[in-house]
Protein backbone atom coordinates (compact mmCIF):
# COMPACT_ATOMS: atom_id res chain seq x y z
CA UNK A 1 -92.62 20.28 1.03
CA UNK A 2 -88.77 20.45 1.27
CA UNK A 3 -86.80 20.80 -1.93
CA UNK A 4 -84.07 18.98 -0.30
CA UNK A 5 -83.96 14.99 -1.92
CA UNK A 6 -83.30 14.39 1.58
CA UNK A 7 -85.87 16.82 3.22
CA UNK A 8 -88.71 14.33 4.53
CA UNK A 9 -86.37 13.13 7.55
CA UNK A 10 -86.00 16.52 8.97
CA UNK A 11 -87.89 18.88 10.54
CA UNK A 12 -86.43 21.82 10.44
CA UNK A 13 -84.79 24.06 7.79
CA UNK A 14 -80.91 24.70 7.14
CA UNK A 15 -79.90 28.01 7.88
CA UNK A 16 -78.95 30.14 4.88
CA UNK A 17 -75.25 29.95 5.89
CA UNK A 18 -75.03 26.48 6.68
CA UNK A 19 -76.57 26.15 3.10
CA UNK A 20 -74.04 27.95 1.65
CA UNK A 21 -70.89 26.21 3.47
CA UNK A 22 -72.59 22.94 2.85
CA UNK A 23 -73.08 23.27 -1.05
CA UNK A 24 -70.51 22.93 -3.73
CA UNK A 25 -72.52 23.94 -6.71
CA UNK A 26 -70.59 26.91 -6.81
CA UNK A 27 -67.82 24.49 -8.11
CA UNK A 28 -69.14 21.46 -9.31
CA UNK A 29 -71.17 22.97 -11.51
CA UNK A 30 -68.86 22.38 -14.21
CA UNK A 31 -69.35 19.03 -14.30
CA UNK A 32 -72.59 19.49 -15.68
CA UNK A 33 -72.06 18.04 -19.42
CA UNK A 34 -70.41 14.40 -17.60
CA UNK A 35 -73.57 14.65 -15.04
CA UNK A 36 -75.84 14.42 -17.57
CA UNK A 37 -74.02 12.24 -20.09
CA UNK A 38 -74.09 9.46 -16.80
CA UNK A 39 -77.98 10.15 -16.07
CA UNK A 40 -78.48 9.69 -19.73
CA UNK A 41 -76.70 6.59 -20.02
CA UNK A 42 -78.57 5.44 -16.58
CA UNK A 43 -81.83 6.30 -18.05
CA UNK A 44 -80.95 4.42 -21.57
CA UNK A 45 -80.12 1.44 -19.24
CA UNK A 46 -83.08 1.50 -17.06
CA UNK A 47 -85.28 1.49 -19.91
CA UNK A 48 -83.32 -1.81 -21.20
CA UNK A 49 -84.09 -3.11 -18.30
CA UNK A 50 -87.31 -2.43 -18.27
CA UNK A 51 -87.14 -0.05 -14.80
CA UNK A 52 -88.72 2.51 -16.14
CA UNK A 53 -90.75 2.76 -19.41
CA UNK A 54 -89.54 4.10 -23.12
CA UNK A 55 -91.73 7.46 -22.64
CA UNK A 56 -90.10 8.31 -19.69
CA UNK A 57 -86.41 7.23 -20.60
CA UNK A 58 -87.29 10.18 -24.02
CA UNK A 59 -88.88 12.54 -21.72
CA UNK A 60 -85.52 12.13 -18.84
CA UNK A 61 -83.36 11.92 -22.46
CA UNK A 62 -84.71 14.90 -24.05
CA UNK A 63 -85.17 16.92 -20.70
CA UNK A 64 -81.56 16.51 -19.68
CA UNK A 65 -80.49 17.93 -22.84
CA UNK A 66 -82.81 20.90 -22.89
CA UNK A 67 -81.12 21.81 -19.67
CA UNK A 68 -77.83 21.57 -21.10
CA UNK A 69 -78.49 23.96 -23.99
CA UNK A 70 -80.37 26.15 -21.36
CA UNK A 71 -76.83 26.18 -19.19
CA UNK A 72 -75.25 26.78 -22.23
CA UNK A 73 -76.90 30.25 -23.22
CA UNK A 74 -76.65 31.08 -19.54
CA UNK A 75 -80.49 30.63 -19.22
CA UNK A 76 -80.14 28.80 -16.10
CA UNK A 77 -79.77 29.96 -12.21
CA UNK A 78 -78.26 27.62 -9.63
CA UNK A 79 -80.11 27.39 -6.58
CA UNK A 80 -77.62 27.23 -3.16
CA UNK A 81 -80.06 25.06 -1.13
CA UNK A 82 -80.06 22.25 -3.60
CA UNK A 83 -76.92 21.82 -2.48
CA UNK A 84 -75.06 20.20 -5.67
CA UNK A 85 -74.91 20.22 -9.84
CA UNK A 86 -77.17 16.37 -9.22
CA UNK A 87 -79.73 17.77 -7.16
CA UNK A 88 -80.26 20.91 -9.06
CA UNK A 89 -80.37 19.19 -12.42
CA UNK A 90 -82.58 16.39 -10.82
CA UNK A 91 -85.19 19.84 -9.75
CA UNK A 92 -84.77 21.53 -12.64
CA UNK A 93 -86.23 17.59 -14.99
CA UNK A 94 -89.10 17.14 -12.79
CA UNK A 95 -89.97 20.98 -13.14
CA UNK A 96 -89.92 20.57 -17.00
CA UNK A 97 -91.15 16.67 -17.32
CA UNK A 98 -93.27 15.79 -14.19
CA UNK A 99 -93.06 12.60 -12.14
CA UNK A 100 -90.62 10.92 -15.22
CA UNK A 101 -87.68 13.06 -14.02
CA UNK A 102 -88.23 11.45 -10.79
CA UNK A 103 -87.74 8.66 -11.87
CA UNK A 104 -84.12 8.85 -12.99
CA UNK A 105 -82.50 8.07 -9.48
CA UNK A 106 -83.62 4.65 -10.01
CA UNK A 107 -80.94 2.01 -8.88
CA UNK A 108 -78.54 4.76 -8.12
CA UNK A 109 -77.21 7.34 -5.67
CA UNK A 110 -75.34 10.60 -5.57
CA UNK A 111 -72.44 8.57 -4.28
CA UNK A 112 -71.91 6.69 -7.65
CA UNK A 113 -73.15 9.85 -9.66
CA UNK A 114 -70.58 12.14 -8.56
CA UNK A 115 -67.90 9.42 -8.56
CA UNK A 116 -68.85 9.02 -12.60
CA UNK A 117 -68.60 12.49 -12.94
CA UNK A 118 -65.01 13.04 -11.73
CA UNK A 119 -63.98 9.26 -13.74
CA UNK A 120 -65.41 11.26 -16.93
CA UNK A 121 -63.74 14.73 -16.05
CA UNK A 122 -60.51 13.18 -15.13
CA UNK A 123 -60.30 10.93 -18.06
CA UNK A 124 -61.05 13.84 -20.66
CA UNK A 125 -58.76 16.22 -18.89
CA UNK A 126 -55.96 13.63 -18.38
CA UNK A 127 -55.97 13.30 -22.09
CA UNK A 128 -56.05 16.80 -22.84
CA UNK A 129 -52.66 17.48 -20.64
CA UNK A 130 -51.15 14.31 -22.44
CA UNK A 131 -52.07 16.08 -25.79
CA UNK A 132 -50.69 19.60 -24.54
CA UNK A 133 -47.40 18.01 -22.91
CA UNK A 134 -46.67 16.02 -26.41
CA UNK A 135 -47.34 20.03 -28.24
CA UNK A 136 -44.89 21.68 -25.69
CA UNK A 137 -42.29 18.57 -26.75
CA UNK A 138 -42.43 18.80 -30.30
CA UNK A 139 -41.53 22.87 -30.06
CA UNK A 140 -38.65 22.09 -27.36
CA UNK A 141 -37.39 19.84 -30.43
CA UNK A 142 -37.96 22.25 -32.63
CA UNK A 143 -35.62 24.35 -31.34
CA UNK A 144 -33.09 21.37 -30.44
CA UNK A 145 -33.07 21.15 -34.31
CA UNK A 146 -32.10 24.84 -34.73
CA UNK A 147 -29.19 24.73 -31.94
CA UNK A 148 -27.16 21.18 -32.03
CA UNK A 149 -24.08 23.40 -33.44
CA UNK A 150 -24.74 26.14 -30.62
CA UNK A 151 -22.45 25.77 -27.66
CA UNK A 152 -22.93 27.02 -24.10
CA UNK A 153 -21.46 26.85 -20.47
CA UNK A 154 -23.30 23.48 -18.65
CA UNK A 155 -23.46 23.63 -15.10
CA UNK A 156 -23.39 22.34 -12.02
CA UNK A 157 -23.79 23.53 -8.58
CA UNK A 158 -24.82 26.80 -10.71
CA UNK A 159 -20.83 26.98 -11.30
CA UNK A 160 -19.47 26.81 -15.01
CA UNK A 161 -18.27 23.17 -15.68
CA UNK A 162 -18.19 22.17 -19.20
CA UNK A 163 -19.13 23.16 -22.53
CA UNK A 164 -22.57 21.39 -23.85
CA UNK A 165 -24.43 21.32 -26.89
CA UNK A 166 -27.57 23.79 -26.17
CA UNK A 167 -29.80 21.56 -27.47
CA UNK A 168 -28.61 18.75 -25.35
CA UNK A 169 -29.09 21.03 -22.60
CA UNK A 170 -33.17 21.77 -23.41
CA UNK A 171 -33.77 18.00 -24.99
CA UNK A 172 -33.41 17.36 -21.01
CA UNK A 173 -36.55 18.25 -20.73
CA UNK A 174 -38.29 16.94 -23.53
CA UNK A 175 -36.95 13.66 -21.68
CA UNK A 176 -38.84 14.87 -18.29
CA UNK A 177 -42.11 15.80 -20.23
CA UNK A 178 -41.97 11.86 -21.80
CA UNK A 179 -42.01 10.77 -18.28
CA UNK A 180 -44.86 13.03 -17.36
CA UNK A 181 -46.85 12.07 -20.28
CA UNK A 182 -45.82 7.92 -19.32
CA UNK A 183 -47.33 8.70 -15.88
CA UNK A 184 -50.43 10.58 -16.68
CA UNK A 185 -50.68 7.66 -19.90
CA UNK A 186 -50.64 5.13 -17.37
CA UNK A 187 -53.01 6.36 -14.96
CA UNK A 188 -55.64 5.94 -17.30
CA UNK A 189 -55.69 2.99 -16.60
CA UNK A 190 -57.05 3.46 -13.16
CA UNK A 191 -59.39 6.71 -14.53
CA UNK A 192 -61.53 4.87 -17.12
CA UNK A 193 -63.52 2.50 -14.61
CA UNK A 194 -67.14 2.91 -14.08
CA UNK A 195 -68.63 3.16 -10.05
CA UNK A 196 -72.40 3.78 -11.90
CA UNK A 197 -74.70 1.43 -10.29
CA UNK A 198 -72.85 1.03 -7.21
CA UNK A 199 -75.40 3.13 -5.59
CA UNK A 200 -75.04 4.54 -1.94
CA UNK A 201 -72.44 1.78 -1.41
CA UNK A 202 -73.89 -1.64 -1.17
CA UNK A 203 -75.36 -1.94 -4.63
CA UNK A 204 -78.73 -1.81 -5.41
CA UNK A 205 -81.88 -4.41 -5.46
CA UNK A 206 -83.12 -3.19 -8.96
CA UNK A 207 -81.94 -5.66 -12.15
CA UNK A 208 -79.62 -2.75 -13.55
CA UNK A 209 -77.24 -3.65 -15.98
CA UNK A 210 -73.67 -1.84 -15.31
CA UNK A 211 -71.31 -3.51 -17.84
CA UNK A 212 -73.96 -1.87 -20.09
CA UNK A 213 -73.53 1.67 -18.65
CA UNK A 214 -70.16 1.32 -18.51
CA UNK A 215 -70.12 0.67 -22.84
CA UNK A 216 -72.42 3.44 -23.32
CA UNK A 217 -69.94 5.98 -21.16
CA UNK A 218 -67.00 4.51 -22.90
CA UNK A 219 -65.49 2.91 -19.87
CA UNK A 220 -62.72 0.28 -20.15
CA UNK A 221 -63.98 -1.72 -16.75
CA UNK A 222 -66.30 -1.54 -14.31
CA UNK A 223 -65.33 -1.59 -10.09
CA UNK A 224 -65.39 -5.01 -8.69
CA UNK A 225 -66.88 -3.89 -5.52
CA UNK A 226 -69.36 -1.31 -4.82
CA UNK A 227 -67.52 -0.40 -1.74
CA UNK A 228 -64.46 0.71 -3.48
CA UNK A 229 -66.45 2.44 -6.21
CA UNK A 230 -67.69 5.15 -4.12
CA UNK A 231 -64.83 5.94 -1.67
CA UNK A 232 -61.99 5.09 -4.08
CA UNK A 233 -60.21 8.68 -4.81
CA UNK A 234 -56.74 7.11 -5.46
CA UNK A 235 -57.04 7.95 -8.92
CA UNK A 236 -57.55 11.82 -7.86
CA UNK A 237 -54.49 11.96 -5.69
CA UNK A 238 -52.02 10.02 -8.36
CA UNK A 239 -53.70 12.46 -10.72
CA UNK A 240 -52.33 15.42 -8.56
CA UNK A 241 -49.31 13.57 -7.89
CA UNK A 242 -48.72 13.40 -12.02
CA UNK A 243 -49.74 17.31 -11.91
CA UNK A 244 -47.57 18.35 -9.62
CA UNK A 245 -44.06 16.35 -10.51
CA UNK A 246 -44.77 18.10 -14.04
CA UNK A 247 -45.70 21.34 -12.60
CA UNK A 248 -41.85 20.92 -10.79
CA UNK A 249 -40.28 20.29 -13.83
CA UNK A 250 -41.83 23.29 -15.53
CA UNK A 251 -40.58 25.17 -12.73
CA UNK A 252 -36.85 24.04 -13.38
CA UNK A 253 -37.14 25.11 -16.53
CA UNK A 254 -38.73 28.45 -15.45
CA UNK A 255 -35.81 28.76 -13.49
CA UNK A 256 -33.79 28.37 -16.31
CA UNK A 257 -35.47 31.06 -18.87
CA UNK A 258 -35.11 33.20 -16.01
CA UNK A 259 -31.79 32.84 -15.47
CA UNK A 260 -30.53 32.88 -18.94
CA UNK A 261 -32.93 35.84 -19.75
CA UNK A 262 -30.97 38.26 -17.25
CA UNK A 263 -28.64 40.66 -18.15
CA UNK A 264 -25.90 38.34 -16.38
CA UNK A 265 -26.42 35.80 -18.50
CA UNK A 266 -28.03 37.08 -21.86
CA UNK A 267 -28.22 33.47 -23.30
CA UNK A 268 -31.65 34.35 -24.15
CA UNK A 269 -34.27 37.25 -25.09
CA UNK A 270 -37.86 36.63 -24.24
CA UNK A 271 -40.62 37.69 -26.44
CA UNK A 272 -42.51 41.12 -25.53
CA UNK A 273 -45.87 39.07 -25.43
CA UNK A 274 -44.33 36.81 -22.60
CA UNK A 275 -42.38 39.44 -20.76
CA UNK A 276 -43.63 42.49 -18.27
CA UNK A 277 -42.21 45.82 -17.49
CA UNK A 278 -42.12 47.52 -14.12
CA UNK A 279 -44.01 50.54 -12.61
CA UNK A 280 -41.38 52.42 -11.50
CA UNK A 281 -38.45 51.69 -13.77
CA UNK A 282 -38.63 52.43 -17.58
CA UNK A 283 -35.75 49.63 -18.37
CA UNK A 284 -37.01 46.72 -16.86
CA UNK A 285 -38.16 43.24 -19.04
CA UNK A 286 -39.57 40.77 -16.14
CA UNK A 287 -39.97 36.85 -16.75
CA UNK A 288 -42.95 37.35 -15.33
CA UNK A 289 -45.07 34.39 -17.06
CA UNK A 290 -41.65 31.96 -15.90
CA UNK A 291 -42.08 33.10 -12.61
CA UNK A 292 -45.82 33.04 -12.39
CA UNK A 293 -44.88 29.19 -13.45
CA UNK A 294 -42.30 28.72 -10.63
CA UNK A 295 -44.47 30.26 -8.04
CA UNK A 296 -48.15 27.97 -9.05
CA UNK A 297 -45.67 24.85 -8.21
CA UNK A 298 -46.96 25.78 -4.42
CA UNK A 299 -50.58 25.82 -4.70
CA UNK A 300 -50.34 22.37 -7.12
CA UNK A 301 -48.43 20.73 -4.48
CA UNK A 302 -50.67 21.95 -1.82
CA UNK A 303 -53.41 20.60 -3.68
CA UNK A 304 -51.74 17.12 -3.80
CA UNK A 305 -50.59 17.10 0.19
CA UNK A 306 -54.27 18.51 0.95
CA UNK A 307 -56.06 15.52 -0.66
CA UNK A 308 -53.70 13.65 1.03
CA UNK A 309 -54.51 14.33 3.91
CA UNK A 310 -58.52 14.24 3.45
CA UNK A 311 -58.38 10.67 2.85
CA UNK A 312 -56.09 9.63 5.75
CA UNK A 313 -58.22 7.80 8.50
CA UNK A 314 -61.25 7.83 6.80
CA UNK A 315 -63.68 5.12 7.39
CA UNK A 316 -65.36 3.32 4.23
CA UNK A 317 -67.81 4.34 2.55
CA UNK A 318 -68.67 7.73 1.46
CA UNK A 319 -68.01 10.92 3.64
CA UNK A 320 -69.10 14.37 2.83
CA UNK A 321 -65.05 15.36 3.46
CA UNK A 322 -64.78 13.72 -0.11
CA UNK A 323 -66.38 16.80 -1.59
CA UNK A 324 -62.83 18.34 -0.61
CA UNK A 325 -61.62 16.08 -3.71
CA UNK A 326 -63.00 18.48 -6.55
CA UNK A 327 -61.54 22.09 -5.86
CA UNK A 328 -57.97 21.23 -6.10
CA UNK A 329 -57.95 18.92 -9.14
CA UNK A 330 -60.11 21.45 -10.85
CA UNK A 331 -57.52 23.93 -10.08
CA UNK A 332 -54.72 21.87 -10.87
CA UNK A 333 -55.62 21.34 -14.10
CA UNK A 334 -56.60 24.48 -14.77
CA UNK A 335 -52.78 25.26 -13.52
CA UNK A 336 -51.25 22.80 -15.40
CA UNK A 337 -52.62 23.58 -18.58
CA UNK A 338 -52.83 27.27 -18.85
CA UNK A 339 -48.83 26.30 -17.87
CA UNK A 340 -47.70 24.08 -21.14
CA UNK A 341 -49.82 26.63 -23.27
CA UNK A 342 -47.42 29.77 -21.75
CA UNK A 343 -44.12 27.34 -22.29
CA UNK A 344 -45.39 26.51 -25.63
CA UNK A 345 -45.64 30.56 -26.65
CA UNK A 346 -42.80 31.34 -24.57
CA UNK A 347 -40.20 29.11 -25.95
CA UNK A 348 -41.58 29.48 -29.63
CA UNK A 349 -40.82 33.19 -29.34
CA UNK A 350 -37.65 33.80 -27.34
CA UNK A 351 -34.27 34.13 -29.22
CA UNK A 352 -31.13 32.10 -28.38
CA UNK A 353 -28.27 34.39 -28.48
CA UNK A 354 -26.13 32.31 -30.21
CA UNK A 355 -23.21 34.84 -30.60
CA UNK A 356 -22.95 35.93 -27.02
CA UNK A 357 -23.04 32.37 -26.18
CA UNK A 358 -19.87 31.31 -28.36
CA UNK A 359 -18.35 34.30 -26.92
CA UNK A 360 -19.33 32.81 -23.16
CA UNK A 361 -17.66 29.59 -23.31
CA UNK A 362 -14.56 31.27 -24.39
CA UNK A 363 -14.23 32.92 -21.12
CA UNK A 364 -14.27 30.52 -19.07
CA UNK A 365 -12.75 27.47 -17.20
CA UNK A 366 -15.41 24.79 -18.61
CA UNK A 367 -12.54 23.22 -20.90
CA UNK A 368 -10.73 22.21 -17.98
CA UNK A 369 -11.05 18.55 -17.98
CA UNK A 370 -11.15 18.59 -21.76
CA UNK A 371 -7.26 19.19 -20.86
CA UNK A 372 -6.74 16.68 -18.17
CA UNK A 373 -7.85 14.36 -20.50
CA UNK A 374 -5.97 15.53 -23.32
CA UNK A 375 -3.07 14.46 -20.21
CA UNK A 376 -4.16 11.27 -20.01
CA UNK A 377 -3.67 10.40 -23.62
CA UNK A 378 -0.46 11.20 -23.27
CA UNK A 379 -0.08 8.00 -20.88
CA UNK A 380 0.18 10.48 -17.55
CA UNK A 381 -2.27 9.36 -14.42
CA UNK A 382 -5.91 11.38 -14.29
CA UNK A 383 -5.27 12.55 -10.64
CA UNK A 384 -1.41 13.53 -11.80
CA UNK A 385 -3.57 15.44 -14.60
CA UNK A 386 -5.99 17.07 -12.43
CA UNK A 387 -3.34 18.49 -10.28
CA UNK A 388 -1.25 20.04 -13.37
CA UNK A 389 -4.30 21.49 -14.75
CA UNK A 390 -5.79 22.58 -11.32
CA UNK A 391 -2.62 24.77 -11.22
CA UNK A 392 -2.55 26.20 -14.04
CA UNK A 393 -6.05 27.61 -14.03
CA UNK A 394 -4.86 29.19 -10.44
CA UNK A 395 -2.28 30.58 -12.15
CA UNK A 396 -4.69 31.65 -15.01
CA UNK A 397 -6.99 33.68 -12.28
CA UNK A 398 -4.06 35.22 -11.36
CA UNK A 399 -3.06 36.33 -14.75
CA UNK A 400 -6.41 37.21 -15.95
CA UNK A 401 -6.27 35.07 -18.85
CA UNK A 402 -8.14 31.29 -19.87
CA UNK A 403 -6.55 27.95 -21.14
CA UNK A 404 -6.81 28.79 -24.52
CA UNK A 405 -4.58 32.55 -23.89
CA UNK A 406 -1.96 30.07 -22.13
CA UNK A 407 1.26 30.52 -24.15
CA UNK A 408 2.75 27.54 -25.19
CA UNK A 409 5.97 28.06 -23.02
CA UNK A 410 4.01 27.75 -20.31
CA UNK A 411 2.09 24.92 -21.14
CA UNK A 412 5.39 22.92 -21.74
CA UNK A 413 7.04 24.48 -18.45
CA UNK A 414 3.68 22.34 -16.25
CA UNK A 415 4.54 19.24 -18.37
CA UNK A 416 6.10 18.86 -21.46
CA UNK A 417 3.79 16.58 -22.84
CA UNK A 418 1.85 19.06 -23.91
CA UNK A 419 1.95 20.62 -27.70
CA UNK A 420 0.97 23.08 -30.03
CA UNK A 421 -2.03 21.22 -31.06
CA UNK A 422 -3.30 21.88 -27.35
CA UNK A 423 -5.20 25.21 -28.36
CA UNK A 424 -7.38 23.14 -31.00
CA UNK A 425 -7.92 20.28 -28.48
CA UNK A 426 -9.59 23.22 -25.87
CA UNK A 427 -11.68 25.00 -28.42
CA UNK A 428 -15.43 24.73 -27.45
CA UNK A 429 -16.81 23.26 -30.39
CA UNK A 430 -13.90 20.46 -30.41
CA UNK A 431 -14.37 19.84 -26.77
CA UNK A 432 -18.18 19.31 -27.31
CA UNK A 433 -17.71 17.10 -30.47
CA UNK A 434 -15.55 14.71 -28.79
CA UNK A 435 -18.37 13.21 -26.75
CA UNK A 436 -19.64 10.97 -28.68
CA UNK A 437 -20.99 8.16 -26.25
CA UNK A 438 -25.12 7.00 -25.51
CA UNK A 439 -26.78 9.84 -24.26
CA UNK A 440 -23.79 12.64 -24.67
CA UNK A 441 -23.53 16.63 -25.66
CA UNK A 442 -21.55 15.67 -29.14
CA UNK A 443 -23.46 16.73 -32.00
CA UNK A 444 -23.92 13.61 -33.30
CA UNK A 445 -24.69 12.13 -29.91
CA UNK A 446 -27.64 14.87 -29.59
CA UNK A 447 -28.37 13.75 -33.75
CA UNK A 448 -28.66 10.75 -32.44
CA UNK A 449 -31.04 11.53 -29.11
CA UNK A 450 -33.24 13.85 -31.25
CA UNK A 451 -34.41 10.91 -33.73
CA UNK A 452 -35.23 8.75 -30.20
CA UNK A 453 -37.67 11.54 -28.81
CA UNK A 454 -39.00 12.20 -32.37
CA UNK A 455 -40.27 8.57 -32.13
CA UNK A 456 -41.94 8.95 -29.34
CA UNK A 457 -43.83 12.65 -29.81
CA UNK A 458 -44.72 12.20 -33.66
């Protein structure tokens, strides 16, 4: 007799290799604690429903979780030709209870099983990110809290452009990491449905009861149509999606540590426990773990643009190219997480160089506009402002000097609107303090910003 649940159609046996491409226990075995939580609440339901009797629901009950504290201690061996974590934990029950254990596929089919199994993974692991990204949050704050007063060179087009309040600069992502968490909060919603009892994909003829599975597996709603509850894997892909678009924002601000962690920079020094050294020269401290970050971007976004395209042009209901679904969103996760937990240590250990930094934005062009503006006040047009300042700085490069080394003849000999107290107006600090709208790098702007995430994250 075949072990195979499907063996009495066929008369002849799978090769050995063709066993092994066609099984994913190597993989889904890890779904093994949501497998049997589903065939437990089946079993608890079939016995309400009087489908099978109360000795067998204990014996299916208590067998199920022998063979969990058997997997636990390692005590158990897979077996290739079963195939999957359902049929090998459907062999190993009837081994241990007799006929009973065959009994527990009842009104259901591996279809709806395995579809339970990912709603159950995904909705515990969803939460767990959500949990992580709201940890990795409240230390970027933490360190927002330490650095309003701490001024360095913003950006853009990787050019110097204006002074900014550090922690305005890393609240930014704080911000992104809200969004994430919104996203993967919201898809929840679409997670925690139940497809137990839609069977192969018509239903079933047995009196089975699924609002009552779906309580005892802590669903919020059941699927409408059985159809949809065994090919639906939207909730897989926007769960990628949500992985990935965080996985790129880590990766900005990998790109970031990097950057200020070089010796070009030296905004930052990263912690020995999140840095490498090279095998060939002595000196070097790597951003290793940032880049490790920057680089896994590729294989989450591959995982996303995979699924993609597994589903596209598939026919309802089930097809075996859905078993593509599991290997990429276990990896993704995996990816994700083990990324937040690195930010978290990495950013709670480096040091901001605050000194180099306020020596930085001194040597620069970044207070620019600070004096076109300064210009304008004086009732003289922004473009007739941006010239006389765009000159000056061209004379600056060609003096070696900044705004602030400008002597004051000089100043007055571009326009002579322009006074002593110019060289307080440019100072960093002043320049950063003065913005002081929604949303902007002034200290009490950023104050003001940090009490608005705080609401959200504690």
């Amino acid at each position: 007799m075949s072990k195979k649940a499907w063996g009495g159609r066929f008369s002849e046996q799978l090769e050995d290799w063709v066993d092994e491409f066609n099984a994913s226990i190597h993989f889904d075995e890890q779904l093994i604690e949501y497998d049997i939580q589903g065939s437990i609440a089946h079993a608890t339901m079939l016995r309400e429903q009087h489908i099978i009797s109360s000795e067998d629901c204990d014996a299916i009950i208590n067998g199920l979780n022998e063979i969990l504290q058997d997997y636990q201690k390692g005590d158990i061996e897979w077996e290739v030709s079963l195939e999957d974590i359902h049929l090998n934990i459907e062999h190993q029950l009837i081994e241990r209870i007799g006929d009973a254990g065959g009994r527990l596929h009842t009104g259901r089919s591996r279809n709806d099983q395995i579809a339970t199994d990912m709603h159950l993974y995904a909705k515990t692991e969803v939460k767990h990110i959500i949990e992580l990204i709201e940890i990795l949050q409240k230390s970027i704050v933490a360190i927002a809290e330490e650095h309003v007063d701490t001024i360095m060179p913003g950006y853009t087009h990787l050019q110097r452009a204006q002074p900014i309040s550090f922690a305005h600069h890393i609240l930014t992502y704080a911000w992104m990491l809200e969004r994430d968490k919104s996203r993967f909060e919201d898809s929840l919603k679409r997670i925690d449905v139940s497809p137990l009892g839609a069977a192969a994909l018509s239903g079933t003829t047995y009196p089975i009861d699924r609002e009552r599975t779906r309580d005892l597996l802590g669903f919020e709603d059941v699927y409408h149509n059985s159809i949809d509850a065994v090919s639906d894997r939207d909730y897989i892909v926007e769960s990628l999606n949500n992985i990935s678009l965080t996985m790129v924002h880590l990766s900005r601000l990998a790109e970031e540590i990097i950057f200020w962690s070089s010796t070009e920079a030296g905004f930052i020094t990263l912690s020995d426990a999140f840095s490498t050294g090279s095998s060939i020269m002595p000196q070097k401290k790597n951003p290793d773990m940032a880049e490790l970050i920057r680089g896994k971007v590729g294989r989450t976004s591959g995982h996303l643009m995979s699924m993609l395209m597994t589903l596209k042009g598939l026919p309802l209901a089930y097809n075996k190219d859905m078993q593509e679904d599991k290997e990429g969103l276990f990896d993704s996760i995996h990816t994700l997480k083990g990324s937040l937990r690195i930010f978290e240590g990495m950013l709670n250990t480096m040091t901001v160089n605050t000194e180099h930094l306020k020596k930085q934005v001194r040597k620069d062009f970044s207070n620019a506009t600070e004096l076109a503006d300064y210009l304008v006040a004086k009732n003289i047009p922004f473009r007739t402002a941006h010239e006389i300042v765009g000159k000056l700085v061209l004379w600056c490069t060609h003096q070696n000097l900044y705004l602030l080394d400008v002597p004051l003849e000089k100043y007055q000999s571009a326009h002579p609107a322009i006074e002593s107290d110019i060289y307080d107006y440019l100072q960093p600090d002043n320049c950063v303090r003065r913005r002081t709208s929604l949303g902007a790098t002034g200290q009490d702007a950023v104050k003001k910003q940090l009490k608005a995430i705080k609401a959200l994250i504690y």
